[in-house]
C-alpha atoms as a PDB file:
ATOM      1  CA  UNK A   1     -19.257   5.930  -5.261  1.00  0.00           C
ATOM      2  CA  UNK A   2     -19.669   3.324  -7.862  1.00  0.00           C
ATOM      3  CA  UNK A   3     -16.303   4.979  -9.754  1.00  0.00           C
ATOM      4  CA  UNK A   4     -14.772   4.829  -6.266  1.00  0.00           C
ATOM      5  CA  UNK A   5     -15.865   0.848  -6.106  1.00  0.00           C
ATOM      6  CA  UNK A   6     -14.697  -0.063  -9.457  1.00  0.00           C
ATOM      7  CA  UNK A   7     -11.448   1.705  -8.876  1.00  0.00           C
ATOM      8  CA  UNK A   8     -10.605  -0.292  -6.078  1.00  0.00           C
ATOM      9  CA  UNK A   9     -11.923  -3.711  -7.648  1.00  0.00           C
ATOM     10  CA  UNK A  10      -9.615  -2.962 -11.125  1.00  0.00           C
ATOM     11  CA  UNK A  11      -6.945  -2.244  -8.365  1.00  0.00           C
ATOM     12  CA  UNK A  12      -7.434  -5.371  -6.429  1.00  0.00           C
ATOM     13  CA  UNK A  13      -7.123  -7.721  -9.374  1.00  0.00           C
ATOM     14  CA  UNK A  14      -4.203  -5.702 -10.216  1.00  0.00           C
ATOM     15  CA  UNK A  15      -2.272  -6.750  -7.251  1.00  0.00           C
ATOM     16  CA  UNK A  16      -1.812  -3.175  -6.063  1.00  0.00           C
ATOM     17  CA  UNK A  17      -2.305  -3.997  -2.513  1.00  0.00           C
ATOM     18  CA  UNK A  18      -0.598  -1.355  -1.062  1.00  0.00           C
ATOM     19  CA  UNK A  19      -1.340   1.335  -3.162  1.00  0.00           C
ATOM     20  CA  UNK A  20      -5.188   0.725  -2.763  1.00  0.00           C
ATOM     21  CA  UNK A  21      -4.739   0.421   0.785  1.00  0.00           C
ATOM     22  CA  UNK A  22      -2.965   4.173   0.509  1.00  0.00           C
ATOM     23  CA  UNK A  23      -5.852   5.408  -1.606  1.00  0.00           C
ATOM     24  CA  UNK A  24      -8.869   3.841  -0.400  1.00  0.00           C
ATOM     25  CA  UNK A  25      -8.632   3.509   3.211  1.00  0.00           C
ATOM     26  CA  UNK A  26      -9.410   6.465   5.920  1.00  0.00           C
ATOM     27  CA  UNK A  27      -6.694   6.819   8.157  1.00  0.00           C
ATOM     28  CA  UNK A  28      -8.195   5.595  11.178  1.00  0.00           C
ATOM     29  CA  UNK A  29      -9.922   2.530   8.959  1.00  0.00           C
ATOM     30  CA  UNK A  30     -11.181  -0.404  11.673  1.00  0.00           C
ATOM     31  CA  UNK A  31     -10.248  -3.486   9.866  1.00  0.00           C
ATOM     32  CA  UNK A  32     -11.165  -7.144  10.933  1.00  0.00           C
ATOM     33  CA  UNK A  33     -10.424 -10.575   9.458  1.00  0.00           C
ATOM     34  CA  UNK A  34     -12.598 -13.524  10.393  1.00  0.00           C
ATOM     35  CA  UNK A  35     -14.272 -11.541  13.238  1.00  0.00           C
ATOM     36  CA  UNK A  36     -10.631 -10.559  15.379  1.00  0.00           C
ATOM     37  CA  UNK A  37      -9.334  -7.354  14.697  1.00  0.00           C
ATOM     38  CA  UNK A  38      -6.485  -7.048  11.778  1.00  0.00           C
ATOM     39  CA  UNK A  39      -5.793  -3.116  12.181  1.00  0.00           C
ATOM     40  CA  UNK A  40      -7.146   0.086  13.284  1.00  0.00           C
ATOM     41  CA  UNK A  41      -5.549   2.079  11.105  1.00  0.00           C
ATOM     42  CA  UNK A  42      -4.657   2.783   7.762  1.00  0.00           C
ATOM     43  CA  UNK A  43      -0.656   3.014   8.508  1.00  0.00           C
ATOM     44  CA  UNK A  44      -1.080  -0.543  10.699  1.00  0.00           C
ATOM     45  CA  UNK A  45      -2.976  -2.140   7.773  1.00  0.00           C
ATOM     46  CA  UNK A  46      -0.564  -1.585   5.092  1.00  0.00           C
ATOM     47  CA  UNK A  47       2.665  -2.447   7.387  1.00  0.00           C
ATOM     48  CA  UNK A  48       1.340  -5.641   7.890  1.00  0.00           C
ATOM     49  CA  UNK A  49      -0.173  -6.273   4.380  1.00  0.00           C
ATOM     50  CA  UNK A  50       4.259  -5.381   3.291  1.00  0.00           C
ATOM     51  CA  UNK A  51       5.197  -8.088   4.498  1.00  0.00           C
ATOM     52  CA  UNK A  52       2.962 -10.357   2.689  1.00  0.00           C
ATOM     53  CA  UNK A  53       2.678  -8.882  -0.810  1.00  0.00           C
ATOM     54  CA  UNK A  54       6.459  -8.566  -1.214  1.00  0.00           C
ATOM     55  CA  UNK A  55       6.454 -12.568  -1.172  1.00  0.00           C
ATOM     56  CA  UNK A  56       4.083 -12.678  -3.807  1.00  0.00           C
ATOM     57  CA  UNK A  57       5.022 -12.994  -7.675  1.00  0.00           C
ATOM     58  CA  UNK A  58       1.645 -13.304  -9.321  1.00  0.00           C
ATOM     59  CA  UNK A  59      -1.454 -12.280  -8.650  1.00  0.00           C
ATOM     60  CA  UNK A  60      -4.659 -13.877  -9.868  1.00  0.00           C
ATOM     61  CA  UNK A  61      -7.624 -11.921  -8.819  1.00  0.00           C
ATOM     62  CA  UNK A  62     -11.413 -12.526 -10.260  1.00  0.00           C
ATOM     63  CA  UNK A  63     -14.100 -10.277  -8.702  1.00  0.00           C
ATOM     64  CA  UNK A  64     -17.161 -12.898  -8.139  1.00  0.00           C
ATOM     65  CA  UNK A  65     -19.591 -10.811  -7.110  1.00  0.00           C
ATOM     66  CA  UNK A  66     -20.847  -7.090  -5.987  1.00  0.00           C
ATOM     67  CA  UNK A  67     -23.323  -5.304  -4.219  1.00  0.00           C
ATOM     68  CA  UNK A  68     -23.591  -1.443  -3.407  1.00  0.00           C
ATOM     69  CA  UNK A  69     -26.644  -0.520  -0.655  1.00  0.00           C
ATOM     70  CA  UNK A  70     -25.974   2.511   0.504  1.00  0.00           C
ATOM     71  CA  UNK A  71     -22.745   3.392   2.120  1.00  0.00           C
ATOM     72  CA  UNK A  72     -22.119  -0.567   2.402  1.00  0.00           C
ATOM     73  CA  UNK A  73     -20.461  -2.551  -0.182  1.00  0.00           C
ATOM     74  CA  UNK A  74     -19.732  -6.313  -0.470  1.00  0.00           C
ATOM     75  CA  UNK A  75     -17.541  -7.863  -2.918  1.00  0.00           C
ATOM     76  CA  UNK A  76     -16.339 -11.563  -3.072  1.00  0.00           C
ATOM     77  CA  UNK A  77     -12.957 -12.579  -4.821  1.00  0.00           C
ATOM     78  CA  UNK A  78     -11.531 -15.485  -5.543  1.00  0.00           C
ATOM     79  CA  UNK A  79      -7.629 -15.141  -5.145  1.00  0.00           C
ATOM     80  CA  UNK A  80      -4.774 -16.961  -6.423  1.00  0.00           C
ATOM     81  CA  UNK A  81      -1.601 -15.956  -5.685  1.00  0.00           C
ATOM     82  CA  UNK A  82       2.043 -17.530  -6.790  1.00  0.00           C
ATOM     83  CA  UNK A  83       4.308 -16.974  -4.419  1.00  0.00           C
ATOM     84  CA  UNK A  84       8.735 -16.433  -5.440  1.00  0.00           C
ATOM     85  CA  UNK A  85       9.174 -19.794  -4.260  1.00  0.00           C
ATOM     86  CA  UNK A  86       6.091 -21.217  -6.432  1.00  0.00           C
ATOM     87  CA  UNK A  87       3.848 -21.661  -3.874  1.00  0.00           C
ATOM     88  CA  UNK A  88       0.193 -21.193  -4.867  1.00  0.00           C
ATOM     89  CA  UNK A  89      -2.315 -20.155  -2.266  1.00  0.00           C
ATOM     90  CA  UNK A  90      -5.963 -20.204  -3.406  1.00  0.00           C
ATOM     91  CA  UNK A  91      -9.070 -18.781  -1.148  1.00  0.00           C
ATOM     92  CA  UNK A  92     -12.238 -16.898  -1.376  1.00  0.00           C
ATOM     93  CA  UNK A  93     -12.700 -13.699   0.215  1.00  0.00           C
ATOM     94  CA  UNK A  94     -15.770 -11.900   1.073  1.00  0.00           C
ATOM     95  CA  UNK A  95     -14.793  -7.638   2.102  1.00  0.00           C
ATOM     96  CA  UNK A  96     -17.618  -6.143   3.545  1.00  0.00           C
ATOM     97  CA  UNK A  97     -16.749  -2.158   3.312  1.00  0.00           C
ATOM     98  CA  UNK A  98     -18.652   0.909   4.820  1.00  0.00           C
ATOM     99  CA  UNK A  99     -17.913   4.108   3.023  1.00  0.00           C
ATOM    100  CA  UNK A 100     -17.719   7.538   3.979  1.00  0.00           C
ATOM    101  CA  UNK A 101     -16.009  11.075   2.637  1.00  0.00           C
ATOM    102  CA  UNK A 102     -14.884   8.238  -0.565  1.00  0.00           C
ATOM    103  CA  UNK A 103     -13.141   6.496   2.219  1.00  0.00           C
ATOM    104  CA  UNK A 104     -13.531   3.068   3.560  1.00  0.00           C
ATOM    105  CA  UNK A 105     -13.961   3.506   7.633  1.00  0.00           C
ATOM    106  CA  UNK A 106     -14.616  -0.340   8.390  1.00  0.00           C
ATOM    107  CA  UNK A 107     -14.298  -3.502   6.322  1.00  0.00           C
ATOM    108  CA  UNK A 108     -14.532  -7.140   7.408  1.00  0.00           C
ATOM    109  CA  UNK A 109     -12.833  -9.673   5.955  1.00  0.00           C
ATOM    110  CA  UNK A 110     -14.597 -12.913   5.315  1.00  0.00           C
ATOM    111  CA  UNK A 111     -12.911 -16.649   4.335  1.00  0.00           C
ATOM    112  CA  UNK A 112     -15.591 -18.044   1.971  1.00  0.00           C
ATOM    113  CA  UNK A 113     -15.637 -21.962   1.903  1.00  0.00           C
ATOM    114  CA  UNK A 114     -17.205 -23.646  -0.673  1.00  0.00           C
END
């Protein structure tokens, strides 16, 4: 699983969204942001990430910090992204990911505020 973490980390700072949502997520993934549900699916995840990454020119993505126990994994980034019309949105992000079959079934999304 650690392959299967790092994958999706180098993917992440990447910007490849969409493709890691393709690749990493189980088709019936739960997904919630700030404790309300974002999607409960794979196919509902990415259609609404679309609409967001396509307005993004540059990513900036820095992985600050990891931790695999088990089937859980939490990872915090800190994101910059540039958006076509130059607008720069900056936030920390904590994903809190259960795997299983190399698959991520649940994650929660956290805002981090320092």
């Amino acid at each position: 699983m650690q392959d299967l973490v790092t994958e999706y980390i180098n993917m992440n700072q990447a910007g490849l969204v969409l493709e890691l949502c393709e690749k990493f997520y189980d088709e019936n993934v739960l997904m919630l942001n700030n404790g309300c549900v974002f999607a409960q699916s794979m196919r509902e995840s990415y259609n609404k990430q679309q609409g967001f990454v396509k307005l993004v020119k540059e990513f900036d993505v820095k992985l600050i910090s990891k931790l695999i126990k088990g089937n859980i994994v939490e990872l915090i980034f800190s994101y910059k992204m540039i958006n076509f019309d130059a607008k720069i949105t900056e936030f920390k992000g904590k994903h809190i990911q259960t795997w299983q079959n190399n698959k991520i079934i649940k994650e929660e999304y956290i805002s981090v505020n320092e």
